[in-house]
PDB file of N, CA and C in Angstrom:
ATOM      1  N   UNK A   1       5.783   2.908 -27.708  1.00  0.00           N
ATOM      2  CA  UNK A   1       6.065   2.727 -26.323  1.00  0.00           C
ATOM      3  C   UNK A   1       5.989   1.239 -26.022  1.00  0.00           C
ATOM      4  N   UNK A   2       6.792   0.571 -25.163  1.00  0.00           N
ATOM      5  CA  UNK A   2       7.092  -0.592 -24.490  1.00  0.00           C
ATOM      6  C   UNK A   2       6.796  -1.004 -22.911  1.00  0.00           C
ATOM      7  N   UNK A   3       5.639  -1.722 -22.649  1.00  0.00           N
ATOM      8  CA  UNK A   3       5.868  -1.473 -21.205  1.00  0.00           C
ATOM      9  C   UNK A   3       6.311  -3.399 -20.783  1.00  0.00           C
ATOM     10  N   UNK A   4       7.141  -2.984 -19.889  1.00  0.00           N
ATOM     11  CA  UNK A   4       7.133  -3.961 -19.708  1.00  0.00           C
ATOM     12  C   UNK A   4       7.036  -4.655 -18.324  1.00  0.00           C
ATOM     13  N   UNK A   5       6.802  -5.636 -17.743  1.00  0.00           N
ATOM     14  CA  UNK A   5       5.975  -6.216 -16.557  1.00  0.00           C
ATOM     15  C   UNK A   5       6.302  -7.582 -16.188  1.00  0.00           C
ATOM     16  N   UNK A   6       5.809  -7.676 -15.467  1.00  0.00           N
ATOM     17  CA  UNK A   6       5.775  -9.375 -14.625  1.00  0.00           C
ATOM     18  C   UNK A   6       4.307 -10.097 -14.778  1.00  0.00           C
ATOM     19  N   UNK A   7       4.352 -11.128 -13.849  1.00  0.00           N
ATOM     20  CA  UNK A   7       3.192 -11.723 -13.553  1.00  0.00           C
ATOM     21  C   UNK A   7       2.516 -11.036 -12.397  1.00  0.00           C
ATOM     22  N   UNK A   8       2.943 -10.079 -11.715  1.00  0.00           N
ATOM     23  CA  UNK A   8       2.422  -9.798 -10.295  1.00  0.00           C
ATOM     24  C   UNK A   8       1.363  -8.497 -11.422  1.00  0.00           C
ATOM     25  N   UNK A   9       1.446  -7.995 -12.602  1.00  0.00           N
ATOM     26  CA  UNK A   9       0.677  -6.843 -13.358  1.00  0.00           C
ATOM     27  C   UNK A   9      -0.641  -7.177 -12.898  1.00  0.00           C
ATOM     28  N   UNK A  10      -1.553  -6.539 -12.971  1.00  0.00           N
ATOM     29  CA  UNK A  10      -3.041  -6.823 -12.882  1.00  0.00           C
ATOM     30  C   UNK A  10      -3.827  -5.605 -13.786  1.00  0.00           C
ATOM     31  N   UNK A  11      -4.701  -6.342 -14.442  1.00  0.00           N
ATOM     32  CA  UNK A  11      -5.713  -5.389 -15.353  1.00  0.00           C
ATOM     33  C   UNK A  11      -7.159  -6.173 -15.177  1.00  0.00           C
ATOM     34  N   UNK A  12      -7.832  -5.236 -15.545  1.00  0.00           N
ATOM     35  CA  UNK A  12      -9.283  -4.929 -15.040  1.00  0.00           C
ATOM     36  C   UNK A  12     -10.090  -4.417 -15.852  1.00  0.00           C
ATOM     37  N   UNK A  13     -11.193  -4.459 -16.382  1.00  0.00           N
ATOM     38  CA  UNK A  13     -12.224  -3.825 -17.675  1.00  0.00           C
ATOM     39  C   UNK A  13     -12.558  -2.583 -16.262  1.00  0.00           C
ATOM     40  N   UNK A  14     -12.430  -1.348 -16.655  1.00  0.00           N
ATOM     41  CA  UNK A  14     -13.350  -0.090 -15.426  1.00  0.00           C
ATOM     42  C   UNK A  14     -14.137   0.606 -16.022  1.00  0.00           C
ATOM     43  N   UNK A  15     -14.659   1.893 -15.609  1.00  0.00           N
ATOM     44  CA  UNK A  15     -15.774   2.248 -15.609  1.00  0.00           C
ATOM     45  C   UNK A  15     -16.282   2.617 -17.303  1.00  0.00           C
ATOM     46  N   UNK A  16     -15.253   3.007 -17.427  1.00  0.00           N
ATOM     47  CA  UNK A  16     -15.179   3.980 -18.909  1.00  0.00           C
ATOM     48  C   UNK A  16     -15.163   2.717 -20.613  1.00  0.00           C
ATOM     49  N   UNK A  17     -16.591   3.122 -20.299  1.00  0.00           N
ATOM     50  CA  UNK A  17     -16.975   2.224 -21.594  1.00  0.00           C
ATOM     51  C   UNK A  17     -16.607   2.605 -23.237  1.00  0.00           C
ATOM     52  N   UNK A  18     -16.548   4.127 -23.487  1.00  0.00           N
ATOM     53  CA  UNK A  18     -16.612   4.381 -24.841  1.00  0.00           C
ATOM     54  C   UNK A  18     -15.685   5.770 -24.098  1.00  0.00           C
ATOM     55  N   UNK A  19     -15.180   6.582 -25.032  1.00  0.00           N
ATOM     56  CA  UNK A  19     -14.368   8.003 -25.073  1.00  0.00           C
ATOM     57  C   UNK A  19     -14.494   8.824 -26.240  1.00  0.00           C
ATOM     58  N   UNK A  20     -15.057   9.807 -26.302  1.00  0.00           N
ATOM     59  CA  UNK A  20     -15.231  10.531 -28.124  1.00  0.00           C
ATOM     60  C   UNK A  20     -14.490  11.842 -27.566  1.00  0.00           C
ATOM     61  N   UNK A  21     -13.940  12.867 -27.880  1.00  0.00           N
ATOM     62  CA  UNK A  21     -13.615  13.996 -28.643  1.00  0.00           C
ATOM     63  C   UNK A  21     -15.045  14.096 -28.335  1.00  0.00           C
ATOM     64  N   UNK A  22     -15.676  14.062 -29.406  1.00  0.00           N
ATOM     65  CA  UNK A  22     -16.816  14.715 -30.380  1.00  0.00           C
ATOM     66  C   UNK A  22     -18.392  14.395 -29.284  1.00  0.00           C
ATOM     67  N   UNK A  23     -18.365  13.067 -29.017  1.00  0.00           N
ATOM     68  CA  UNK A  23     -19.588  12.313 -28.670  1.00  0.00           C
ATOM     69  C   UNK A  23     -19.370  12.419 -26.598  1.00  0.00           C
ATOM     70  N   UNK A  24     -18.350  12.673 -26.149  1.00  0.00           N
ATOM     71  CA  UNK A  24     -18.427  12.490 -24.865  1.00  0.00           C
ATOM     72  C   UNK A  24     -17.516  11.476 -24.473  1.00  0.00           C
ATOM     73  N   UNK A  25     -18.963  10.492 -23.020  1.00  0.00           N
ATOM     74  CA  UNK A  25     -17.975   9.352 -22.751  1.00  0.00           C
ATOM     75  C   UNK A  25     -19.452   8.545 -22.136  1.00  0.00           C
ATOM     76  N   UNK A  26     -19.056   7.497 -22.194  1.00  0.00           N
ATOM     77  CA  UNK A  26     -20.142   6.369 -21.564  1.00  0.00           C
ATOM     78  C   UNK A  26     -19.887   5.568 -20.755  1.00  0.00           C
ATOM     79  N   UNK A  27     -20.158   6.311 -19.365  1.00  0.00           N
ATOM     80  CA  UNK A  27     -19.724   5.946 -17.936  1.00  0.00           C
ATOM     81  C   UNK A  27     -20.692   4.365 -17.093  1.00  0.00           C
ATOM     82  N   UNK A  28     -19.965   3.660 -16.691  1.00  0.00           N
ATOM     83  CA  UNK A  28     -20.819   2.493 -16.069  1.00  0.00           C
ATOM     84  C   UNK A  28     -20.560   2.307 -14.686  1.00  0.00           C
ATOM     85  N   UNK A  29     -20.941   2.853 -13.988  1.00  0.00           N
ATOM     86  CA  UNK A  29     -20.668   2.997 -12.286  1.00  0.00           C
ATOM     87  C   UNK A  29     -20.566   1.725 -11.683  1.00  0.00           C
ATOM     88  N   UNK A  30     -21.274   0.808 -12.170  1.00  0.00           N
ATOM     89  CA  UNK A  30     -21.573  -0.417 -11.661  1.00  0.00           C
ATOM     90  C   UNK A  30     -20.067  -1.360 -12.063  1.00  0.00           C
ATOM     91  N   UNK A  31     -18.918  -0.750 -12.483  1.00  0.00           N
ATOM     92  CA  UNK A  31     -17.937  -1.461 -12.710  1.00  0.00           C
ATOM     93  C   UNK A  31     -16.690  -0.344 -12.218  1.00  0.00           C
ATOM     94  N   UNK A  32     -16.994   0.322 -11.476  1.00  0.00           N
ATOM     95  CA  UNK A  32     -15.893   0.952 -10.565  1.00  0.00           C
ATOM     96  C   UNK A  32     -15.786  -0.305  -9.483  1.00  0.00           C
ATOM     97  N   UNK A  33     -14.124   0.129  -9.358  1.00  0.00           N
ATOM     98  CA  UNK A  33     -13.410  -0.637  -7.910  1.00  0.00           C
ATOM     99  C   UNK A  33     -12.752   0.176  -7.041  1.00  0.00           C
ATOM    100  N   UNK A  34     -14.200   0.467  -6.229  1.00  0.00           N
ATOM    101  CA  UNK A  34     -13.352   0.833  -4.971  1.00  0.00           C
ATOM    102  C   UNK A  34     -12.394   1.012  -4.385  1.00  0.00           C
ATOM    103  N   UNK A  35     -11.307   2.084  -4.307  1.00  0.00           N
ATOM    104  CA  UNK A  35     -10.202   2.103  -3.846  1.00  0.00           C
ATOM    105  C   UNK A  35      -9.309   2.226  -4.695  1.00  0.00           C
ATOM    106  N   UNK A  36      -8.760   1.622  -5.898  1.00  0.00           N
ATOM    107  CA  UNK A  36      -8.472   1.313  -6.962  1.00  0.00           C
ATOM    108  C   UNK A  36      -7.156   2.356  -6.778  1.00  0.00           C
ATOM    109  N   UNK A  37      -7.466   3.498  -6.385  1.00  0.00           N
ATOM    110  CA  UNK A  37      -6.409   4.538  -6.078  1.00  0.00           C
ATOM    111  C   UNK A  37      -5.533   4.611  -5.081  1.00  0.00           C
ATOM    112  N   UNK A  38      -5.648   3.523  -4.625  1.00  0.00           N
ATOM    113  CA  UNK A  38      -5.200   3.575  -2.705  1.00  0.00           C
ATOM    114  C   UNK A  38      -4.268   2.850  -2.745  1.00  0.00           C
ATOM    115  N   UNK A  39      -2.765   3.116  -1.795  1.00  0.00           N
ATOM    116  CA  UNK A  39      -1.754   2.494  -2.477  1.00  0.00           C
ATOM    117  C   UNK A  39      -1.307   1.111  -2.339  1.00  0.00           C
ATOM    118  N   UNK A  40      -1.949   0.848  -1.054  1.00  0.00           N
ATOM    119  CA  UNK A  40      -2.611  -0.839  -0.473  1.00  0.00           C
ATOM    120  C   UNK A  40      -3.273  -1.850  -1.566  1.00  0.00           C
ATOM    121  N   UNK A  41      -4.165  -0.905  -2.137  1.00  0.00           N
ATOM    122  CA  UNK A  41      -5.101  -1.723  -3.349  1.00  0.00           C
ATOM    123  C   UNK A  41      -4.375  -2.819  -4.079  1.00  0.00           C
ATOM    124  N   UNK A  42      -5.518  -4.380  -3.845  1.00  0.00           N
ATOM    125  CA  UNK A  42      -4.740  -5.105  -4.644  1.00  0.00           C
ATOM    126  C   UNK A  42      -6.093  -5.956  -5.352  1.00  0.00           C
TER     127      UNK A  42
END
């Protein structure tokens, strides 16, 4: 897969530290952003 983008893209480290299948997941609350879902969000 190819994505492709501009300069206006924005990325962010969020909550979700680790992901296992097997082991779970290792959640860090303290690095959620508010809103993040909202279609205003910038």
């Amino acid at each position: 897969m190819k994505v492709v983008t501009d300069e206006t893209w924005k990325v962010a480290q969020g909550p979700i530290m680790k992901n296992d299948i097997y082991d779970g997941e290792i959640y860090d609350a303290r690095l959620e952003k508010p809103g993040w879902n909202a279609p205003n969000y910038n």
